[in-house]
PDB file of N, CA and C in Angstrom:
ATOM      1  N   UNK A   1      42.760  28.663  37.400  1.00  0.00           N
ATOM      2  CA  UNK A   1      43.577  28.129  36.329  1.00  0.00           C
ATOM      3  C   UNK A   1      44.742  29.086  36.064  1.00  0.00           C
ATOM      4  N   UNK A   2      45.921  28.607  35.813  1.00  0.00           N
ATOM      5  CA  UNK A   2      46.917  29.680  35.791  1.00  0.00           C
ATOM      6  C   UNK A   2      47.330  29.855  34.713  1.00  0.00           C
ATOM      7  N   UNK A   3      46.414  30.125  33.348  1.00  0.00           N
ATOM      8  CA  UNK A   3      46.728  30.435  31.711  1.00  0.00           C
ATOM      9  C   UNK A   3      45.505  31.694  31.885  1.00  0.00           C
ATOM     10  N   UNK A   4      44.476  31.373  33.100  1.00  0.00           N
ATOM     11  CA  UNK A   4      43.375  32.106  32.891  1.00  0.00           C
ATOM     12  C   UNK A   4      43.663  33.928  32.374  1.00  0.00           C
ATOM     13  N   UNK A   5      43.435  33.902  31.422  1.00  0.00           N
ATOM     14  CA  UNK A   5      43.155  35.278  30.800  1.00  0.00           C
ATOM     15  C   UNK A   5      44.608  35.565  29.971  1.00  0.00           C
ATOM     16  N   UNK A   6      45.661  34.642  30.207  1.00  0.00           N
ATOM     17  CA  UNK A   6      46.795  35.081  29.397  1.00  0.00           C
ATOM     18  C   UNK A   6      46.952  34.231  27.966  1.00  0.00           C
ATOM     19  N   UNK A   7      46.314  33.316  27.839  1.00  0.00           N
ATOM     20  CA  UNK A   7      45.900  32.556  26.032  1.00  0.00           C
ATOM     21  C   UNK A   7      44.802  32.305  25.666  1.00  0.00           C
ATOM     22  N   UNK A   8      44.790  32.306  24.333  1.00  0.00           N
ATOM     23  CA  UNK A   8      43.256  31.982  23.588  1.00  0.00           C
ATOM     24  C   UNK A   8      43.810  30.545  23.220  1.00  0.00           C
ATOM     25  N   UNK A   9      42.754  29.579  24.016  1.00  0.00           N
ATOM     26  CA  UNK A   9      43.088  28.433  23.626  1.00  0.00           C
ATOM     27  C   UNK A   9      41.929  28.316  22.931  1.00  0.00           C
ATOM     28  N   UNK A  10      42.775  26.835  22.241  1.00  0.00           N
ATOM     29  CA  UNK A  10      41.322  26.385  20.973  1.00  0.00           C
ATOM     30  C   UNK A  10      41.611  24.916  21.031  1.00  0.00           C
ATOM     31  N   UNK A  11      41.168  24.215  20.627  1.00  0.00           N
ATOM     32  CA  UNK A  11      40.588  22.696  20.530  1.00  0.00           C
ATOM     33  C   UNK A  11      40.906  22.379  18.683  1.00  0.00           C
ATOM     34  N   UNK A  12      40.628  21.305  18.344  1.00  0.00           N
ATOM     35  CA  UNK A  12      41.005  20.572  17.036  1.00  0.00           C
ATOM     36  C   UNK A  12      39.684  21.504  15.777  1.00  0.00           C
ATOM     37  N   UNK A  13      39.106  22.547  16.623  1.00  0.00           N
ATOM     38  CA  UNK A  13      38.097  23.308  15.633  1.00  0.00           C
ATOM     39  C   UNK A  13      38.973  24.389  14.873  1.00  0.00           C
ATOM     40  N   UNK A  14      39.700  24.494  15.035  1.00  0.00           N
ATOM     41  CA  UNK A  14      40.279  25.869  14.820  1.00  0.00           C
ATOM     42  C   UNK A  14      41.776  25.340  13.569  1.00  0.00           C
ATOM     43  N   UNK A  15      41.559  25.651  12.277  1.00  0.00           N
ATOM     44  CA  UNK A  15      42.459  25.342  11.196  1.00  0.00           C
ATOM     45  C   UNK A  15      43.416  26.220  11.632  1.00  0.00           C
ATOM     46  N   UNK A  16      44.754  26.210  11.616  1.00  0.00           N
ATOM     47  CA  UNK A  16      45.925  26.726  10.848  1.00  0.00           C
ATOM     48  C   UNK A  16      46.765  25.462  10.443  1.00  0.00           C
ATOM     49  N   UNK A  17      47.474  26.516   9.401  1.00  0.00           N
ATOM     50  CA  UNK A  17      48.111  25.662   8.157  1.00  0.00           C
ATOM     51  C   UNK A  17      47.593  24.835   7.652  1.00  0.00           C
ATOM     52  N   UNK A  18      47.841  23.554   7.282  1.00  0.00           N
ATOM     53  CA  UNK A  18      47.247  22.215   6.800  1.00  0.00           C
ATOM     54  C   UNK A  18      46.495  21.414   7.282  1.00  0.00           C
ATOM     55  N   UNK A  19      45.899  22.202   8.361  1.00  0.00           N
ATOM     56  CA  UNK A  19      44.819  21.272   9.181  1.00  0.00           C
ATOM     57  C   UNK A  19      44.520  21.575  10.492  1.00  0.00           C
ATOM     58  N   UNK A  20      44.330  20.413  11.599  1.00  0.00           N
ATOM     59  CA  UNK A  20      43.672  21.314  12.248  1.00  0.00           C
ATOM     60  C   UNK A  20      44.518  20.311  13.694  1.00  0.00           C
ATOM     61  N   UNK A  21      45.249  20.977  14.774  1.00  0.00           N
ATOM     62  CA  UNK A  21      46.541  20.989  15.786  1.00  0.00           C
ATOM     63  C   UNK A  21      44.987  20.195  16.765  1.00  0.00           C
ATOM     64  N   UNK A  22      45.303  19.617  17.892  1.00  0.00           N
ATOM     65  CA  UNK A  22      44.861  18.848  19.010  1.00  0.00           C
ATOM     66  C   UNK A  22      44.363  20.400  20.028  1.00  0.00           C
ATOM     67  N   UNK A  23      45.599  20.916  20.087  1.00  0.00           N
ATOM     68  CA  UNK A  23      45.134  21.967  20.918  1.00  0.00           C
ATOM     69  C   UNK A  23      45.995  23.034  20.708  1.00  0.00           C
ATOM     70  N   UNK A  24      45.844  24.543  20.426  1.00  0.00           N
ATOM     71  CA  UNK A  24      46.499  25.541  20.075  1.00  0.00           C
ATOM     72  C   UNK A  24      46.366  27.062  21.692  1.00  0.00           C
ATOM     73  N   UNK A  25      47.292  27.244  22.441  1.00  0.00           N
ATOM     74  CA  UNK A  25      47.598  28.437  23.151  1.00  0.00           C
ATOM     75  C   UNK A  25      48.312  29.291  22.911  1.00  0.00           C
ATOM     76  N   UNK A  26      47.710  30.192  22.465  1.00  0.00           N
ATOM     77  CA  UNK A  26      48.121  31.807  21.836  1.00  0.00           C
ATOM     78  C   UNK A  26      48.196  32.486  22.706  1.00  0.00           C
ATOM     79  N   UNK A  27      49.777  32.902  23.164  1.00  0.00           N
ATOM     80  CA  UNK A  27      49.892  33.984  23.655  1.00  0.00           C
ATOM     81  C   UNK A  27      49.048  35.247  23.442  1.00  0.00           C
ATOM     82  N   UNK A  28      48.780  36.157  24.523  1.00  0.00           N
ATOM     83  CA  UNK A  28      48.453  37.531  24.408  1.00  0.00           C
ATOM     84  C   UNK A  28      48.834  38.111  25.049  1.00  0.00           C
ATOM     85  N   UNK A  29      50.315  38.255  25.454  1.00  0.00           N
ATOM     86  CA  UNK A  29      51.181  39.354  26.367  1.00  0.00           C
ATOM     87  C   UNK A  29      52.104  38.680  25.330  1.00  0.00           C
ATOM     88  N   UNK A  30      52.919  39.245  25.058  1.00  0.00           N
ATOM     89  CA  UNK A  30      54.247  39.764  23.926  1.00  0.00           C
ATOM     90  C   UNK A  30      54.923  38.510  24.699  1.00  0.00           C
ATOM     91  N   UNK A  31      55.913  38.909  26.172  1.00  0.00           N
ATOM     92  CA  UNK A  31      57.086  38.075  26.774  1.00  0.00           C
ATOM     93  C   UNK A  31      56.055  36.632  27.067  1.00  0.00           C
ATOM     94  N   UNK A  32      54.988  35.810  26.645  1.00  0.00           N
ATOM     95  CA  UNK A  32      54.711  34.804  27.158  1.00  0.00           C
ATOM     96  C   UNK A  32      55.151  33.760  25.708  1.00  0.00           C
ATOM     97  N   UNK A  33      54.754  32.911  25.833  1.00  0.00           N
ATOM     98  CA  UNK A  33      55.186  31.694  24.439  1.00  0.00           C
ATOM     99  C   UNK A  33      54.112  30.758  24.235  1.00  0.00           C
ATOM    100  N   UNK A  34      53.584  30.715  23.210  1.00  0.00           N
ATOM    101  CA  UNK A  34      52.783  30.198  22.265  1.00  0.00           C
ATOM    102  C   UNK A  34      52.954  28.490  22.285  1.00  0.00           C
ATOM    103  N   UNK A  35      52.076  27.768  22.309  1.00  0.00           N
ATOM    104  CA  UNK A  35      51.782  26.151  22.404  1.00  0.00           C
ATOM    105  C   UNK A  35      51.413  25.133  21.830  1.00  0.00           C
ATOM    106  N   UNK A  36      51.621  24.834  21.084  1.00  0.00           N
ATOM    107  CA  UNK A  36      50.525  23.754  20.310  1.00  0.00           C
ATOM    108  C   UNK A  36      51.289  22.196  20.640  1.00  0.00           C
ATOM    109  N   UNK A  37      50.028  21.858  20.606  1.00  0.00           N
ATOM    110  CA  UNK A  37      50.159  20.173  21.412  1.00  0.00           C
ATOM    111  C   UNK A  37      49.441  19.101  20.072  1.00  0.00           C
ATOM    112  N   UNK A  38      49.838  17.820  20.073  1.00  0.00           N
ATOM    113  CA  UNK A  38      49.132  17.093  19.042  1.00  0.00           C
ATOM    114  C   UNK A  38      49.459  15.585  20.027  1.00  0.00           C
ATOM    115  N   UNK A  39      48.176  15.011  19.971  1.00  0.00           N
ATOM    116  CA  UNK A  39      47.696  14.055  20.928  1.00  0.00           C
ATOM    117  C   UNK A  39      48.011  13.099  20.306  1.00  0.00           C
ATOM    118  N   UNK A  40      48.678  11.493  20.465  1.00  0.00           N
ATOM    119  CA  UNK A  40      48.678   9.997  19.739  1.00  0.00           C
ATOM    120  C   UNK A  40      48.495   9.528  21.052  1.00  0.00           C
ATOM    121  N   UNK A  41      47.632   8.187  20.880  1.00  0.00           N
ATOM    122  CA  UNK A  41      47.033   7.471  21.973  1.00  0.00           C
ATOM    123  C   UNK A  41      47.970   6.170  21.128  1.00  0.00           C
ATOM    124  N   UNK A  42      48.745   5.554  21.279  1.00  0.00           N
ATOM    125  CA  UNK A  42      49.389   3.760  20.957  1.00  0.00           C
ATOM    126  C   UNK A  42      48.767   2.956  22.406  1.00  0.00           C
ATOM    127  N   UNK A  43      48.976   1.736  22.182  1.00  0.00           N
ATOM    128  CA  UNK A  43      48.332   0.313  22.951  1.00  0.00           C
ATOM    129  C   UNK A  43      49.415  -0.032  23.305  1.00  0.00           C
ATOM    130  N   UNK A  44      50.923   0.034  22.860  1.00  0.00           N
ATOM    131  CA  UNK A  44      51.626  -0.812  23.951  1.00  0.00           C
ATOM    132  C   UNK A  44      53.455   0.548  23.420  1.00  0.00           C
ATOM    133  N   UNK A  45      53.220   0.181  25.115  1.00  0.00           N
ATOM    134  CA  UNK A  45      54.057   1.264  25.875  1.00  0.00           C
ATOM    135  C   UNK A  45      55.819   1.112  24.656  1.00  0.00           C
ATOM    136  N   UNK A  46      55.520  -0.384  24.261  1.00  0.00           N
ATOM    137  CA  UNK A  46      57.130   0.054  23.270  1.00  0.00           C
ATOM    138  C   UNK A  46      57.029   1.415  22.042  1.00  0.00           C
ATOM    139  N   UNK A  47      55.655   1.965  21.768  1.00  0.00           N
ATOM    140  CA  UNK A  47      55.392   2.771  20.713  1.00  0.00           C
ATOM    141  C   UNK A  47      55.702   4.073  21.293  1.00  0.00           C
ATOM    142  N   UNK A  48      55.482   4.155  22.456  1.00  0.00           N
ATOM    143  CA  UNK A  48      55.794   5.805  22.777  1.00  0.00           C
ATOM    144  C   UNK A  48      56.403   6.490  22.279  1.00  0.00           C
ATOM    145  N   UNK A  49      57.788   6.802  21.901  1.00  0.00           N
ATOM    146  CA  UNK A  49      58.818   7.630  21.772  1.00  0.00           C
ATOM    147  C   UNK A  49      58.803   7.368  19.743  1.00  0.00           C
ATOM    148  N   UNK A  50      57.852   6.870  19.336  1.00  0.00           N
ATOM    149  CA  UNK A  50      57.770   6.886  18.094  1.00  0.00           C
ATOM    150  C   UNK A  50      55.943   7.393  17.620  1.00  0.00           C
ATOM    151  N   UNK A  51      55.338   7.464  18.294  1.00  0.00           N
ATOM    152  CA  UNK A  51      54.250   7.659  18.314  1.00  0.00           C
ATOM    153  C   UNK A  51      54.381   9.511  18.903  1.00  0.00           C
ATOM    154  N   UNK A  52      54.772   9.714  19.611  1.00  0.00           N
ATOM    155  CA  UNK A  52      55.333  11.065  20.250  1.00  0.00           C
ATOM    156  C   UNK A  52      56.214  11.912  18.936  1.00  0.00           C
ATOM    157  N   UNK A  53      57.078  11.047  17.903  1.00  0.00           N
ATOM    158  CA  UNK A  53      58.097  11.602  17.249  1.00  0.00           C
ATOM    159  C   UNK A  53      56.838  12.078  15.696  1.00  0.00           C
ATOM    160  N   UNK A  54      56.199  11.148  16.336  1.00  0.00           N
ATOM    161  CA  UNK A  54      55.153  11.185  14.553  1.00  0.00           C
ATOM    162  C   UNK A  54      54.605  12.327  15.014  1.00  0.00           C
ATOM    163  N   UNK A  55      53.551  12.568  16.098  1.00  0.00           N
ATOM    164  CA  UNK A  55      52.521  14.098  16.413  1.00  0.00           C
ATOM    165  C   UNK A  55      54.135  14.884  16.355  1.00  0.00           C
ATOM    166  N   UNK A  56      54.673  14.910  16.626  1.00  0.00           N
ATOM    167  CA  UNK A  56      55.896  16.067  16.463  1.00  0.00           C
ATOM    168  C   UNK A  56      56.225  16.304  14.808  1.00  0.00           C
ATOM    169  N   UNK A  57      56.307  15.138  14.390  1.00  0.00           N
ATOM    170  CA  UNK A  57      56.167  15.527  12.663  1.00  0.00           C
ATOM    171  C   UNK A  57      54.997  16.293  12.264  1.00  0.00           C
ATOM    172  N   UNK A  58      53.873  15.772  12.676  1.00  0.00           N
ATOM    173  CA  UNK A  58      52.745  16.501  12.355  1.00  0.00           C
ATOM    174  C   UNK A  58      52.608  17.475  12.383  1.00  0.00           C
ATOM    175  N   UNK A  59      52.818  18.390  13.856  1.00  0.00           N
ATOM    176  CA  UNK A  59      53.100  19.184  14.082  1.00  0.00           C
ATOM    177  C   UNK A  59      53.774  20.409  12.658  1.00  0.00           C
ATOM    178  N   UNK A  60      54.904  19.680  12.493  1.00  0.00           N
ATOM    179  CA  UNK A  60      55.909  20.593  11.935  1.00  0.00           C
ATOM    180  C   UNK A  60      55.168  20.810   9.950  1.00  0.00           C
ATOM    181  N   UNK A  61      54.828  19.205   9.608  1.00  0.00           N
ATOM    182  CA  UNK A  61      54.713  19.057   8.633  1.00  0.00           C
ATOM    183  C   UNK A  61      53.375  19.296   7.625  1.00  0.00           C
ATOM    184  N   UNK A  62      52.332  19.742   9.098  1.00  0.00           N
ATOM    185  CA  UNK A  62      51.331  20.600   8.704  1.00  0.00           C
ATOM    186  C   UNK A  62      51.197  21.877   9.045  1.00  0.00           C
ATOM    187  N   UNK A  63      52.272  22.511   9.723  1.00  0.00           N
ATOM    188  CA  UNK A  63      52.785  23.816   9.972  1.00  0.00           C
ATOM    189  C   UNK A  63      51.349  24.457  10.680  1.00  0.00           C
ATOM    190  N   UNK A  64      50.983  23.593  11.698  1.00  0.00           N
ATOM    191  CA  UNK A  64      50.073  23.850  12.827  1.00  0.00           C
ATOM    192  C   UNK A  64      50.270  25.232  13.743  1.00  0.00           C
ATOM    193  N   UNK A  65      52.024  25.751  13.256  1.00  0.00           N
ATOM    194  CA  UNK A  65      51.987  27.068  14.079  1.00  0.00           C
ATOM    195  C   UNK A  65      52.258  28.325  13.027  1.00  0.00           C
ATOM    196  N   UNK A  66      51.885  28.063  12.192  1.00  0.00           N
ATOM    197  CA  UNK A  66      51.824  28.726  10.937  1.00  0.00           C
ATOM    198  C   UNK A  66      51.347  30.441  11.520  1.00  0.00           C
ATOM    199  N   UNK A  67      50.170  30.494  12.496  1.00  0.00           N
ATOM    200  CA  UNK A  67      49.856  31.917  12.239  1.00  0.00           C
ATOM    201  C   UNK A  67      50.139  32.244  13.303  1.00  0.00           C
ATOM    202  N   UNK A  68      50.996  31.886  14.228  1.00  0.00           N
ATOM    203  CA  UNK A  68      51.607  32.257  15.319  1.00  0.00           C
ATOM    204  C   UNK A  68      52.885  32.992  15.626  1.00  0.00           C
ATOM    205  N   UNK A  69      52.978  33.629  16.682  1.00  0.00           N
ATOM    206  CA  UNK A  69      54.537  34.754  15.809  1.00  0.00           C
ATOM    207  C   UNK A  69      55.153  34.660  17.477  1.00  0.00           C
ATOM    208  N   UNK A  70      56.312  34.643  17.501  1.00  0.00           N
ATOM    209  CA  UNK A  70      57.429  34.588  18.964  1.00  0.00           C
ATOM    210  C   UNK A  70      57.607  33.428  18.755  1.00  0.00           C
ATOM    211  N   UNK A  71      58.418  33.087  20.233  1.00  0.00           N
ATOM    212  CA  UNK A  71      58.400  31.963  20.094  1.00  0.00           C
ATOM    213  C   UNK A  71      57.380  30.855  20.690  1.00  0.00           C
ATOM    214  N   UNK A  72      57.559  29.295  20.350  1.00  0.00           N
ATOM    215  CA  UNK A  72      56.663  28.585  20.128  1.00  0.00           C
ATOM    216  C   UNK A  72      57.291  27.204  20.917  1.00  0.00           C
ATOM    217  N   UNK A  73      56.028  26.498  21.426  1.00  0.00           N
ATOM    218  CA  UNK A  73      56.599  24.950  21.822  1.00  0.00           C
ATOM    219  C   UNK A  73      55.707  24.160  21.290  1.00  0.00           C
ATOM    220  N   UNK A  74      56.216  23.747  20.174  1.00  0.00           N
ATOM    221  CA  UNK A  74      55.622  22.563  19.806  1.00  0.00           C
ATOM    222  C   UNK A  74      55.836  21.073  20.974  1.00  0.00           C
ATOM    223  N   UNK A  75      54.778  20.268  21.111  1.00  0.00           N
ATOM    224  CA  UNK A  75      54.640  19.063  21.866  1.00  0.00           C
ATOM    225  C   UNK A  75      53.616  18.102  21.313  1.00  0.00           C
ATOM    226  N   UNK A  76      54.875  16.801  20.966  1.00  0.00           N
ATOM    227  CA  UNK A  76      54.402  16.029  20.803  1.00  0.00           C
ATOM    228  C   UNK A  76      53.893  14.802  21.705  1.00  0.00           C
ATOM    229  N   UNK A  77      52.922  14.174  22.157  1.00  0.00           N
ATOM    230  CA  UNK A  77      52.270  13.748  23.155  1.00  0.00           C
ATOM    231  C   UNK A  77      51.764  12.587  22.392  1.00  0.00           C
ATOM    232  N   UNK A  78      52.406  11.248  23.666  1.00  0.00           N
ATOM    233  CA  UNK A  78      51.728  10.025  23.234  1.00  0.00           C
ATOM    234  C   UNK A  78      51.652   9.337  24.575  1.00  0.00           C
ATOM    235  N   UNK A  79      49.940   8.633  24.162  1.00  0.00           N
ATOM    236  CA  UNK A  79      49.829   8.026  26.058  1.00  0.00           C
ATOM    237  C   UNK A  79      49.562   6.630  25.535  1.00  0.00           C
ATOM    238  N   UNK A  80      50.109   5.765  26.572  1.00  0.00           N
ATOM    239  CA  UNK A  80      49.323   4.152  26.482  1.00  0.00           C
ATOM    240  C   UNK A  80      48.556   4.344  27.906  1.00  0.00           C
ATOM    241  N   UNK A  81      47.529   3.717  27.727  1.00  0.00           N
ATOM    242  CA  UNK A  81      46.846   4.328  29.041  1.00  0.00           C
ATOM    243  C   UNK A  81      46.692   5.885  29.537  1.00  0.00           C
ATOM    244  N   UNK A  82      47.182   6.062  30.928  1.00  0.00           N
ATOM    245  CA  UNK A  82      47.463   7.128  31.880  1.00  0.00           C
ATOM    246  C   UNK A  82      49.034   7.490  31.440  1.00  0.00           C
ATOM    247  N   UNK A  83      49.510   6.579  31.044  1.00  0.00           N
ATOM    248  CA  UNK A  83      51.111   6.966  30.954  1.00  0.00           C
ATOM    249  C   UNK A  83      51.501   7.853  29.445  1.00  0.00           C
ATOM    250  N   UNK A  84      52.533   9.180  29.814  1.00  0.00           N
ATOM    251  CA  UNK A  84      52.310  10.008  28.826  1.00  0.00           C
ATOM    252  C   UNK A  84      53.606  10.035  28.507  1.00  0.00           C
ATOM    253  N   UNK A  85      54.257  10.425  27.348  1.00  0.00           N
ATOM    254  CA  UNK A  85      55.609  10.254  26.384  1.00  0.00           C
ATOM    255  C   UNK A  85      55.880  11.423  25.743  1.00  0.00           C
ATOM    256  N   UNK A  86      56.528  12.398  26.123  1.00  0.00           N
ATOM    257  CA  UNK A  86      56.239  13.735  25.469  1.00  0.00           C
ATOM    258  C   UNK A  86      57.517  13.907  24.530  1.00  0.00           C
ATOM    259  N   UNK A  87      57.764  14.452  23.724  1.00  0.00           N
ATOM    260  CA  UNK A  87      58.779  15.412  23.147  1.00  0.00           C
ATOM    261  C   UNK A  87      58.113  16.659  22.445  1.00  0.00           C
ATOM    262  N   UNK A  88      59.374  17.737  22.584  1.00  0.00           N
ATOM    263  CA  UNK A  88      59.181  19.109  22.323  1.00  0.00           C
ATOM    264  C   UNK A  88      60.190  19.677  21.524  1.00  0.00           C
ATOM    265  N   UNK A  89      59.789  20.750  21.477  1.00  0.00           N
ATOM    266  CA  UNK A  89      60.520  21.389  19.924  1.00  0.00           C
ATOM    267  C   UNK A  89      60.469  23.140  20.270  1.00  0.00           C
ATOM    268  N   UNK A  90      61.475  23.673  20.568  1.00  0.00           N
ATOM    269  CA  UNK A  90      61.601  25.207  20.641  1.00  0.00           C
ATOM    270  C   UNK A  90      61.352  25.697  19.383  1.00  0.00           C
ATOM    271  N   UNK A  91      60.108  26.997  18.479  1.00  0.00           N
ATOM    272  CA  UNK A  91      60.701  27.195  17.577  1.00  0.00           C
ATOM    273  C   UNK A  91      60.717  28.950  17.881  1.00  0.00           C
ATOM    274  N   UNK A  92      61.055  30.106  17.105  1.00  0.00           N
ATOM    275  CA  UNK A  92      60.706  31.165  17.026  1.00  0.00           C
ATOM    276  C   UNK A  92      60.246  31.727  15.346  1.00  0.00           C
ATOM    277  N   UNK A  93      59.293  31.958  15.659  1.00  0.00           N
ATOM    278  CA  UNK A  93      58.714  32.682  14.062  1.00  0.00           C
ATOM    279  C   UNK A  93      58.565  34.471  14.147  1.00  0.00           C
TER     280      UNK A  93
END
């Protein structure tokens, strides 16, 4: 795996800020960048790019990277099926 030994990942168990992120990768080398992802599953493929924009709100609006410090990629992720719809967000804290 090629994150092996460079993030502490975590799953929807792990709170920061207002709740609790889909999936959180914490850097642990200084020059690498920090991840958090938030999952929407929609049923028909016209929802993507609004279903993608909402986990990206989420993201921001439960401040899911709250205890994280450098910089950060927030990703918002929406699938119908197999098919995936992403948008992202540079931040630095």
């Amino acid at each position: 795996m090629a994150f092996c030994g460079q993030y502490r990942i975590f799953g929807d168990r792990l709170e920061s800020g207002l709740g609790f992120a889909d999936i959180i990768m914490e850097k642990k080398r200084a020059f690498d960048i920090n991840v958090v992802m938030e999952l929407k599953r929609c049923k028909d493929e016209n929802d993507f790019e609004s279903e993608s924009a909402l986990a990206l709100k989420q993201i921001e609006e439960k401040e899911y990277h709250y205890d994280l410090r450098g910089r950060t990629i927030l990703y918002g992720i929406s699938f119908c099926g197999k098919e995936p719809h992403i948008l992202s967000k540079v931040v630095d804290l």
